[in-house]
N, C-alpha and C. Protein backbone atom coordinates (compact mmCIF):
# COMPACT_ATOMS: atom_id res chain seq x y z
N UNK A 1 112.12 158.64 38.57
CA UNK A 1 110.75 159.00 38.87
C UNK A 1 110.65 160.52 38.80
N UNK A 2 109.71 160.92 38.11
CA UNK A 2 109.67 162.30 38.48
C UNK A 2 108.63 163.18 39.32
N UNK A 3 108.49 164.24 39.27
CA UNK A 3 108.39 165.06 40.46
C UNK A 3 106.91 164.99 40.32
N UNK A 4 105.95 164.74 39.11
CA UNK A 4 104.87 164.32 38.77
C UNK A 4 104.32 163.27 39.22
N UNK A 5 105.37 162.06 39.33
CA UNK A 5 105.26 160.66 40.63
C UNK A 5 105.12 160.75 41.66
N UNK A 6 105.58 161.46 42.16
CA UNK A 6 106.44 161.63 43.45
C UNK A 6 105.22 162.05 43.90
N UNK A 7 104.62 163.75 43.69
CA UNK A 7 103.09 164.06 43.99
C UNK A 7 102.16 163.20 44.25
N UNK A 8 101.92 162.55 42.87
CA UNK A 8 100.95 162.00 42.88
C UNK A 8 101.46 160.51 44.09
N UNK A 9 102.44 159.95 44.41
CA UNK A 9 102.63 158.42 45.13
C UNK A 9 101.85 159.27 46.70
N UNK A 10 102.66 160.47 46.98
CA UNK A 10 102.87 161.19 48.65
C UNK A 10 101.04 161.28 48.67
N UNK A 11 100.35 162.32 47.41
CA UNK A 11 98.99 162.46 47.88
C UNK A 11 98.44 161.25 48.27
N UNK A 12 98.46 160.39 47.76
CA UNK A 12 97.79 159.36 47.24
C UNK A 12 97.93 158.49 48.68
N UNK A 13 99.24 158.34 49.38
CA UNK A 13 99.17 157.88 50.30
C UNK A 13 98.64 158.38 51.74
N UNK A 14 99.00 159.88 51.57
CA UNK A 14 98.11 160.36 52.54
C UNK A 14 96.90 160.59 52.83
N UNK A 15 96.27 160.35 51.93
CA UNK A 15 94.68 160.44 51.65
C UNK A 15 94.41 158.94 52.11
N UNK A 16 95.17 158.29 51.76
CA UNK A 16 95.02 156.31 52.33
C UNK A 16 95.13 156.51 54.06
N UNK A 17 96.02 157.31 54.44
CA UNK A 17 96.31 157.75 55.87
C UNK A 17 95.30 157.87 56.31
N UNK A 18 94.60 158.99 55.66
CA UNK A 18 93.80 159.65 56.47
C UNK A 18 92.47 158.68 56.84
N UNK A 19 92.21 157.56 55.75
CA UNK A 19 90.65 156.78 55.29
C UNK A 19 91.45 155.89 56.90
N UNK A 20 92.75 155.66 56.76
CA UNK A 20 92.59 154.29 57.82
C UNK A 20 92.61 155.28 59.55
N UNK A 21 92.50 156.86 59.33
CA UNK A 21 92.65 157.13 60.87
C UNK A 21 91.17 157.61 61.02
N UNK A 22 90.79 157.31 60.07
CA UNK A 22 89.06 156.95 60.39
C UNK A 22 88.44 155.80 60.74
N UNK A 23 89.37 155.01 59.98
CA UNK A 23 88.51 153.89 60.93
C UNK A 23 89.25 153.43 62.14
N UNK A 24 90.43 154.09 62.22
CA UNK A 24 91.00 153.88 63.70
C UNK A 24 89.69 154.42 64.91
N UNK A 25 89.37 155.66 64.62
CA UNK A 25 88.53 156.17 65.43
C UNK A 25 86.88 155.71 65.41
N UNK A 26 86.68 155.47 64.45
CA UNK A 26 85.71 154.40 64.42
C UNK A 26 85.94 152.77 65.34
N UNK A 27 86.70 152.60 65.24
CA UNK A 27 87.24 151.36 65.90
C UNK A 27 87.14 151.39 67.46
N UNK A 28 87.88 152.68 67.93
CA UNK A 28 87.82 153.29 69.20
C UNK A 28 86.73 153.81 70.11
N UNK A 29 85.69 154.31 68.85
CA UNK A 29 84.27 154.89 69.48
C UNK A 29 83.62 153.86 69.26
N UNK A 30 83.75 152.57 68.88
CA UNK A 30 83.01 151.20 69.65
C UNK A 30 83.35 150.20 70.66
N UNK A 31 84.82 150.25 70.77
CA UNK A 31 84.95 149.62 71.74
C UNK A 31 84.74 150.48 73.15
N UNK A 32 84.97 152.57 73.06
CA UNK A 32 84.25 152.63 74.17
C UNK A 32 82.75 152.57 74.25
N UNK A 33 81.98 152.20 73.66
CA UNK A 33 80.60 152.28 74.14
C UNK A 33 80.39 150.90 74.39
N UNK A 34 81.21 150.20 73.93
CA UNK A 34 81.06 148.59 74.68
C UNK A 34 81.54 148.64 76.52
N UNK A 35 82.97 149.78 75.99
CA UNK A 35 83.11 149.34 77.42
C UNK A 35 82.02 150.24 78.62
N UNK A 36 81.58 151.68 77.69
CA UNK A 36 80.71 152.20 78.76
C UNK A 36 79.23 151.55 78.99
N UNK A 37 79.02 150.22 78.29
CA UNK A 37 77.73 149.81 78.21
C UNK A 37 78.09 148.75 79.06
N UNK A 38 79.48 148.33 79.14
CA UNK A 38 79.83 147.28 80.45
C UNK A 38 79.73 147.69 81.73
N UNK A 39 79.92 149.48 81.75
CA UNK A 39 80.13 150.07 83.22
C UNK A 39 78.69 150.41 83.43
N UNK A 40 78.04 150.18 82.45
CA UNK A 40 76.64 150.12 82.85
C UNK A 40 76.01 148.99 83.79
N UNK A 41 76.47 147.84 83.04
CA UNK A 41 76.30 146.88 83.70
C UNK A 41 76.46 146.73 85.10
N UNK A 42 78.04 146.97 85.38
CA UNK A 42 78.42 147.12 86.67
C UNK A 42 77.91 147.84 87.49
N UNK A 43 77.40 148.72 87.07
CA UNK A 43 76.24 149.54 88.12
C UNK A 43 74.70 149.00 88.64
N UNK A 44 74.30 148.52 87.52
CA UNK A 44 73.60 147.37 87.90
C UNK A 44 73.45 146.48 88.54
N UNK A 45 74.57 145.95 88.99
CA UNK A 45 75.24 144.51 89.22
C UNK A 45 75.39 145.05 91.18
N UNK A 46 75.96 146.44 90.85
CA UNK A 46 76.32 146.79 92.35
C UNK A 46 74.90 147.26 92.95
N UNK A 47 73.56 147.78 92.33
CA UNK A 47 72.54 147.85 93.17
C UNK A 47 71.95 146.82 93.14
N UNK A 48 71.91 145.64 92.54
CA UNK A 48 70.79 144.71 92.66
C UNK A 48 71.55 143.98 93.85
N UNK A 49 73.17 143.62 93.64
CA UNK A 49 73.66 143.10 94.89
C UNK A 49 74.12 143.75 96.12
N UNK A 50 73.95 144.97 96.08
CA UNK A 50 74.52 145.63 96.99
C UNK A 50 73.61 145.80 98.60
N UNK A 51 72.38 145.60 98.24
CA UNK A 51 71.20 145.56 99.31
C UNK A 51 70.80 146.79 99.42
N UNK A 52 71.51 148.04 99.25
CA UNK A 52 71.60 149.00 99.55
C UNK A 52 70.50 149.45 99.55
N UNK A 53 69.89 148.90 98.02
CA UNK A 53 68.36 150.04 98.04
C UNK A 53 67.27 149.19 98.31
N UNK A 54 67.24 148.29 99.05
CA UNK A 54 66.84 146.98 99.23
C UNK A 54 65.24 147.69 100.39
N UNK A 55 64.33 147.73 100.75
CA UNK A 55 63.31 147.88 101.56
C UNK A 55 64.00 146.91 102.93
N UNK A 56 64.47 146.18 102.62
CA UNK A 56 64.88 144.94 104.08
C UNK A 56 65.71 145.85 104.78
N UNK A 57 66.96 146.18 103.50
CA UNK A 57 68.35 146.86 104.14
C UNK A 57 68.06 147.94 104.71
N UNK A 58 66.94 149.03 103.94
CA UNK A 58 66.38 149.93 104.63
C UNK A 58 65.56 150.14 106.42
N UNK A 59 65.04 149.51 106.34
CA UNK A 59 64.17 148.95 107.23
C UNK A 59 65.01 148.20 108.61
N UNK A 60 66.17 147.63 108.50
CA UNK A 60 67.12 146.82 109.36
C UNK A 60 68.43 148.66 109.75
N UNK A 61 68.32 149.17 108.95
CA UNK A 61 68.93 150.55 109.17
C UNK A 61 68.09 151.14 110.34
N UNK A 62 66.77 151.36 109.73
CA UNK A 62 66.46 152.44 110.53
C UNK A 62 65.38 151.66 112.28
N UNK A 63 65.78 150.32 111.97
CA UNK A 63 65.31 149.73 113.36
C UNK A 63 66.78 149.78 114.14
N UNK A 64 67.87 149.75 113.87
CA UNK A 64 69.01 149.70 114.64
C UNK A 64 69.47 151.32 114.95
N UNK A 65 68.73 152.16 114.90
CA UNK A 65 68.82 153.52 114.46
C UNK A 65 69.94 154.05 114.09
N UNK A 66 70.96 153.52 113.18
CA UNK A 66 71.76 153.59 112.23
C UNK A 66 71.66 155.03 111.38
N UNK A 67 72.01 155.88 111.45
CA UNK A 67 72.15 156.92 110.55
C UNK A 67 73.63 156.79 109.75
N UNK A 68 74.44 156.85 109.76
CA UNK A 68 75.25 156.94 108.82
C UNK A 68 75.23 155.71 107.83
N UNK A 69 74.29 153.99 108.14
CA UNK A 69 74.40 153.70 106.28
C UNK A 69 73.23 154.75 105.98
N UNK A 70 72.09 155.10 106.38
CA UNK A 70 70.93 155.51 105.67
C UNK A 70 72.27 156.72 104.66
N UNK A 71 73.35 157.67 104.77
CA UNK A 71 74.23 158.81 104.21
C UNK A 71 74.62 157.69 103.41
N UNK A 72 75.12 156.68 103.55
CA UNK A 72 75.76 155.71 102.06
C UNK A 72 75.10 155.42 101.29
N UNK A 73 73.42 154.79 101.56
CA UNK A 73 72.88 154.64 100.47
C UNK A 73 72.87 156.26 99.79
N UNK A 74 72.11 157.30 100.44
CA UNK A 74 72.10 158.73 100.03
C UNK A 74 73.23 158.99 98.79
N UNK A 75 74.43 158.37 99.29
CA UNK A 75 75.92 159.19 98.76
C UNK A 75 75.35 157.64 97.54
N UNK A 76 75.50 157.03 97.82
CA UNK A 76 75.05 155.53 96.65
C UNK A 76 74.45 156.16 95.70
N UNK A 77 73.18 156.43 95.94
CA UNK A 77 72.26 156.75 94.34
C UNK A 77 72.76 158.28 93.82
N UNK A 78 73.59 158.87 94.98
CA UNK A 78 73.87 160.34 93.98
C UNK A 78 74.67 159.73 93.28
N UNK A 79 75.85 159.32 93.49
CA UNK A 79 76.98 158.66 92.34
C UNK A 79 76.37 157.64 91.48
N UNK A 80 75.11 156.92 91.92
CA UNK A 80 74.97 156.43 90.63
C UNK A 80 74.15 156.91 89.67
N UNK A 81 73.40 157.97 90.49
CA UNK A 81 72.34 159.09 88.73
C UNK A 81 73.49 159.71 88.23
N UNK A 82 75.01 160.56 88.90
CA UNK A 82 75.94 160.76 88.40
C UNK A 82 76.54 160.10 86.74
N UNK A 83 76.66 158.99 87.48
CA UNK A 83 77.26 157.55 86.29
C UNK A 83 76.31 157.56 84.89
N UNK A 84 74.82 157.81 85.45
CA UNK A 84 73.91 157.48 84.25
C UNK A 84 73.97 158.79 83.60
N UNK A 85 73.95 159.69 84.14
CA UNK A 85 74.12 160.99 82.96
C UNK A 85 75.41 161.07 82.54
N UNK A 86 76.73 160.43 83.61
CA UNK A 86 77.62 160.39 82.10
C UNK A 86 77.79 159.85 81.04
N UNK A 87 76.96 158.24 81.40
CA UNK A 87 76.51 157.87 80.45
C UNK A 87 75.71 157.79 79.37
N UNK A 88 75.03 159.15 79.37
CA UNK A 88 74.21 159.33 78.29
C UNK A 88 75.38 160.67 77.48
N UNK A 89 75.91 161.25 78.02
CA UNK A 89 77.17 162.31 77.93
C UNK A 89 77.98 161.84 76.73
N UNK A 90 78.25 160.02 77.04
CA UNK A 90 79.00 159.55 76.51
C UNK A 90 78.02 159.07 75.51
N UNK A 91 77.34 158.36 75.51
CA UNK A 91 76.59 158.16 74.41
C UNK A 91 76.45 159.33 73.37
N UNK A 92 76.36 160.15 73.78
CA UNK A 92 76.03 161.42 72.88
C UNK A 92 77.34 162.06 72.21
N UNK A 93 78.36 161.87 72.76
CA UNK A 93 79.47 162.20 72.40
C UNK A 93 79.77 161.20 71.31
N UNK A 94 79.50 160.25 71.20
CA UNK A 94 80.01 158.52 70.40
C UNK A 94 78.60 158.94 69.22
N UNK A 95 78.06 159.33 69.20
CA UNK A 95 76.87 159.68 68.26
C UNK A 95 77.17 160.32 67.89
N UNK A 96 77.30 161.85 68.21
CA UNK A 96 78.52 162.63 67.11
C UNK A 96 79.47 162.47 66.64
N UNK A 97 80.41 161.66 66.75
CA UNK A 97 81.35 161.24 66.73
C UNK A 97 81.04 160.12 65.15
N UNK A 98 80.04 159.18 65.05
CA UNK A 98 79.28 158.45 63.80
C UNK A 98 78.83 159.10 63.05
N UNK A 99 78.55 160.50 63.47
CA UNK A 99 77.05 161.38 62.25
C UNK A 99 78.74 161.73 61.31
N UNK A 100 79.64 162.28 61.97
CA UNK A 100 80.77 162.66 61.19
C UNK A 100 81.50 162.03 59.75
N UNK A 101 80.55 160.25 60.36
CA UNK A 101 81.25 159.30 58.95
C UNK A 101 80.67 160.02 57.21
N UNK A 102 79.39 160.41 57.81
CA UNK A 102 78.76 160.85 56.07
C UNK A 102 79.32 162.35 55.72
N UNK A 103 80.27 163.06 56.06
CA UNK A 103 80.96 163.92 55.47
C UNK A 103 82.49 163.95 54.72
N UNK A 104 83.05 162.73 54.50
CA UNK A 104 84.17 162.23 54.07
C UNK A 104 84.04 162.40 52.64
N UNK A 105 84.83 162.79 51.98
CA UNK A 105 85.01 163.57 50.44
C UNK A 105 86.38 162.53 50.14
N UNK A 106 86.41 161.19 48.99
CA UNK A 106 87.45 161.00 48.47
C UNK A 106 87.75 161.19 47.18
N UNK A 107 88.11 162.64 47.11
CA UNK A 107 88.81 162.43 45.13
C UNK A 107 89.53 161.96 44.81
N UNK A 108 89.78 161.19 43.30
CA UNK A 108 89.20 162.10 41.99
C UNK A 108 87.97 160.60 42.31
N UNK A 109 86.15 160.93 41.90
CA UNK A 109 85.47 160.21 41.64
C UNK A 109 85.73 159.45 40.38
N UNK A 110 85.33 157.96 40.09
CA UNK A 110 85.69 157.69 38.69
C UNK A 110 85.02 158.27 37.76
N UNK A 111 83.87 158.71 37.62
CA UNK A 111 83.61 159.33 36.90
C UNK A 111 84.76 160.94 36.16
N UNK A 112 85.27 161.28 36.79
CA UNK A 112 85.77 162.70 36.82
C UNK A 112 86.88 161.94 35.98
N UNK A 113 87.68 160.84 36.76
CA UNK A 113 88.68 159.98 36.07
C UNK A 113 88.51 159.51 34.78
N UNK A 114 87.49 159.08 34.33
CA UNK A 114 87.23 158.26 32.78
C UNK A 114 87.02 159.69 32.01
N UNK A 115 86.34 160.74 32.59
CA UNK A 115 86.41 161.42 31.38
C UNK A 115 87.95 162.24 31.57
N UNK A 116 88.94 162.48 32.34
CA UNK A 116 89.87 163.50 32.48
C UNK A 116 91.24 162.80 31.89
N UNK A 117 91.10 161.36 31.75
CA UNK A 117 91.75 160.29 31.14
C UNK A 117 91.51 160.09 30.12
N UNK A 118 90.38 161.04 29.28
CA UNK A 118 90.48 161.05 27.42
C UNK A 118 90.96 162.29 27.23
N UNK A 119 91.24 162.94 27.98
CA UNK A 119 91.50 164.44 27.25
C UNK A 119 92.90 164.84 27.93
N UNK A 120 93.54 164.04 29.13
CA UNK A 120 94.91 164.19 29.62
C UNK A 120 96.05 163.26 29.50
N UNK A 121 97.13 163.60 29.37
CA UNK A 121 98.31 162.81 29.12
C UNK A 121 98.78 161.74 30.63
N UNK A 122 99.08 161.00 31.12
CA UNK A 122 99.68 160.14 32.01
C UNK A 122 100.19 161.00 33.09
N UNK A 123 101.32 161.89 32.63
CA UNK A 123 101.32 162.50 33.76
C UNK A 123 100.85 163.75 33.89
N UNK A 124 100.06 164.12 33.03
CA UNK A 124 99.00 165.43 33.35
C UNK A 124 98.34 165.25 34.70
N UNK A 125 97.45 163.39 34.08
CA UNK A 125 96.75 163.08 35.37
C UNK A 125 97.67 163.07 36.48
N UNK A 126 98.39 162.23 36.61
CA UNK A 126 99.23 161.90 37.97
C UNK A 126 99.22 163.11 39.06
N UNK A 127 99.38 164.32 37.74
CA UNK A 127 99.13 165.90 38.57
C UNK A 127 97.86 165.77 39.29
N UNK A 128 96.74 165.99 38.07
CA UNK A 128 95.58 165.99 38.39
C UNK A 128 94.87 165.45 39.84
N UNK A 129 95.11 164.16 39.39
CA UNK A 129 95.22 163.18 40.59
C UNK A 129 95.82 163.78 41.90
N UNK A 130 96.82 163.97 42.03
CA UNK A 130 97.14 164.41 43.09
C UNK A 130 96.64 165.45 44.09
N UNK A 131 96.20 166.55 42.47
CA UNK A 131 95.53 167.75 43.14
C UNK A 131 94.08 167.49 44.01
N UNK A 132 93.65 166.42 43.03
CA UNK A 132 92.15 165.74 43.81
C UNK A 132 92.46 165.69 45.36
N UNK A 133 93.41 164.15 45.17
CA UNK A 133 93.83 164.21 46.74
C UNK A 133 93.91 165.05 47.50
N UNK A 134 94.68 166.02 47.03
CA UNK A 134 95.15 166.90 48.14
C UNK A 134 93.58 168.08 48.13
N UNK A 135 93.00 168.36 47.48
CA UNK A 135 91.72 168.68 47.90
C UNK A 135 90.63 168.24 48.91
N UNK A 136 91.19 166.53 48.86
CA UNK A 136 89.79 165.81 49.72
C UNK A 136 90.70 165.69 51.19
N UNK A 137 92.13 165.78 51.09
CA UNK A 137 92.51 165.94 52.06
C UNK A 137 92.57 166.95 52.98
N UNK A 138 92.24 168.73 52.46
CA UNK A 138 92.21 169.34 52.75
C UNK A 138 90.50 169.80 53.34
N UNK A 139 89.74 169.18 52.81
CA UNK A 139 88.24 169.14 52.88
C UNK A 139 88.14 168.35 54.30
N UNK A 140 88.57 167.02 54.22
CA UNK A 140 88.05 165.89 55.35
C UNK A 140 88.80 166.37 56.94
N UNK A 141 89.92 167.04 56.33
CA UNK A 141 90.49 167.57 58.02
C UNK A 141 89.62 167.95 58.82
N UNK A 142 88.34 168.96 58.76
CA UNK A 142 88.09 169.23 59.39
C UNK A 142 87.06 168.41 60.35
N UNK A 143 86.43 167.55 59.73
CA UNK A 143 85.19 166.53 59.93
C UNK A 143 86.23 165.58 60.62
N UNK A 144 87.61 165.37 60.21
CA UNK A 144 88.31 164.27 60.74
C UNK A 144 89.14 164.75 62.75
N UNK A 145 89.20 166.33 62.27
CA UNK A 145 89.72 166.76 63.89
C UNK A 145 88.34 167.00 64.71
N UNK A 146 86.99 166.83 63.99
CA UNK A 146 85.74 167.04 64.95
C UNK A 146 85.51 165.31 65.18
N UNK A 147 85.55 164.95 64.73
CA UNK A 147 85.76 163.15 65.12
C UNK A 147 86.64 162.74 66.35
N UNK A 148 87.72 163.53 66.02
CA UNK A 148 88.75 162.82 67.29
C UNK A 148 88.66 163.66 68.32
N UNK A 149 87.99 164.96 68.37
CA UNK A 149 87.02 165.47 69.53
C UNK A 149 86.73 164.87 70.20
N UNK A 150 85.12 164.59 69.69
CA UNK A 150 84.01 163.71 69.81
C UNK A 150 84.81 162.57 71.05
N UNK A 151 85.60 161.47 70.09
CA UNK A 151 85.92 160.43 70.38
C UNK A 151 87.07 160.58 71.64
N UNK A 152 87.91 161.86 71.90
CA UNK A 152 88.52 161.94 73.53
C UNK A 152 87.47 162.31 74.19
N UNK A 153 86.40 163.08 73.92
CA UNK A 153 85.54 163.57 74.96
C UNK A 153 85.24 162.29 75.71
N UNK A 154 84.45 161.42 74.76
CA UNK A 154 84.19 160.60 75.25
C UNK A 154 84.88 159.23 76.14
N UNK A 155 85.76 159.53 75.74
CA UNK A 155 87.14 158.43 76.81
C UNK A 155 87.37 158.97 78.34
N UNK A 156 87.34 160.72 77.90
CA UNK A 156 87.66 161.09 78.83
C UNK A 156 86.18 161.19 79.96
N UNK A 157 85.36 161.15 79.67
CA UNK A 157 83.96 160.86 80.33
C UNK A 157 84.07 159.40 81.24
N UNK A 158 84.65 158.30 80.24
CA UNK A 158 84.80 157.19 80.56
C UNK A 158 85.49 156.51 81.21
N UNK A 159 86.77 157.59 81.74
CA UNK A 159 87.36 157.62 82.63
C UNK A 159 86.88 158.28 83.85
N UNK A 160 86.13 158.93 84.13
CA UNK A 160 85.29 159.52 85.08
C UNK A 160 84.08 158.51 85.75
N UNK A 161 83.66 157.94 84.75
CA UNK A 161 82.77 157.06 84.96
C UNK A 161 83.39 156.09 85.58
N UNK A 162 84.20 155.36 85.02
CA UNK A 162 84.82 154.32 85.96
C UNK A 162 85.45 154.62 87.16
N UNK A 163 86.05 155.61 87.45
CA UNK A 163 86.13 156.28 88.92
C UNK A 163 85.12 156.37 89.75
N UNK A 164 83.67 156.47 89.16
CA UNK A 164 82.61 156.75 90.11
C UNK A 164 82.23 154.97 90.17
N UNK A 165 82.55 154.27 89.21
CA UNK A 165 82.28 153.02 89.31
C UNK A 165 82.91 152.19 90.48
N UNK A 166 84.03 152.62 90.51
CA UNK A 166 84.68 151.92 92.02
C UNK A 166 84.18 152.96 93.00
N UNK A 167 83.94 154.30 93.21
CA UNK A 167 83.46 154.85 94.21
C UNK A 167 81.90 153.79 94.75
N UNK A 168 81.30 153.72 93.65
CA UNK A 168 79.73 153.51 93.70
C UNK A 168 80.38 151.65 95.04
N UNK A 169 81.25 151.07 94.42
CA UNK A 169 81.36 150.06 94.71
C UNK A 169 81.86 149.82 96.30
N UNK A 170 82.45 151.09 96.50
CA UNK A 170 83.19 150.69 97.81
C UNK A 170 82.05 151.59 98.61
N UNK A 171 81.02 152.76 98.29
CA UNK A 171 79.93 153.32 99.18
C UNK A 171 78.86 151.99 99.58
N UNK A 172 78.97 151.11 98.38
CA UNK A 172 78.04 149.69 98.49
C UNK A 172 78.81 149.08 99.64
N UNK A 173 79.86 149.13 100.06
CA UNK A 173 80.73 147.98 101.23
C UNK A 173 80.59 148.60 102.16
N UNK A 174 80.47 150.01 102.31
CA UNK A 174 80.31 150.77 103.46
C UNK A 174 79.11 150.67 103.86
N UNK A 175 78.54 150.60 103.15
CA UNK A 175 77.17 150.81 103.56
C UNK A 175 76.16 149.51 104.02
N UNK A 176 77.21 148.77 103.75
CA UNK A 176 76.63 147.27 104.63
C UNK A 176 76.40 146.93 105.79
């Protein structure tokens, strides 16, 4: 094999690298917005059952003159407007994170190929070829390290969120 192969096999595969650690991260920035659209849920789930913000629960508080649940519900809805702006944080992060797909560059186009394949020898191209690659590889890095930004920001949000998600849950038990 020669050193003309060799180029062209290495570009060729790394440029394949790079298409599948895009859709790795593509893969990743949907299953978290599934899961932050689940911790949505759960927030939901903990005020409609929680009583907390309930007029009854309210009302049974402040006839027993109870002051400290009236501070849990209080501490309740701060952690949960908390949750909802990280969840829009995260949403927004997972949206940049998609706008990034329409800047991906893969050379050589066929076009460039059918005509550079009447006027070059086999392993002229193989060069050629390679050089493409290693052009679109050098192009997509950067759109590809603003992607996997994007996509920890947002995990790491989502890990925050679910912390306030069991907080939100156990201020709901206290506050019973």
């Amino acid at each position: 094999m020669g050193s003309e192969e060799v180029l062209y096999e290495v570009a060729q595969r790394k440029l394949s690298d790079q298409l599948q650690s895009v859709n790795e991260l593509d893969t990743k920035a949907a299953t978290l917005f599934a899961f932050a659209s689940g911790l949505l849920v759960f927030f939901g789930a903990i005020l409609s059952l929680g009583n907390i913000g309930s007029k009854k629960a309210f009302a049974t508080i402040l006839a027993a003159g109870a002051r400290v649940p009236l501070t849990y519900r209080v501490l309740f809805f701060i952690v949960l407007i908390v949750a909802l702006v990280l969840y829009l944080f995260v949403l927004n992060s997972l949206r940049l994170a998609y706008r990034v797909n329409s800047r991906w560059v893969f050379r050589p186009t066929m076009e460039w190929l059918e005509d550079a394949c009447k006027r070059h020898t086999q392993k002229e191209m193989q060069i050629l070829v390679a050089r493409q690659c290693g052009a679109s590889l050098a192009q997509n890095r950067g759109p590809l390290e603003r992607k996997a930004k994007y996509v920890e920001h947002a995990l790491n949000l989502i890990a925050i969120e679910s912390i306030l998600a069991g907080l939100t849950g156990l201020v709901a038990l206290l506050g019973r």
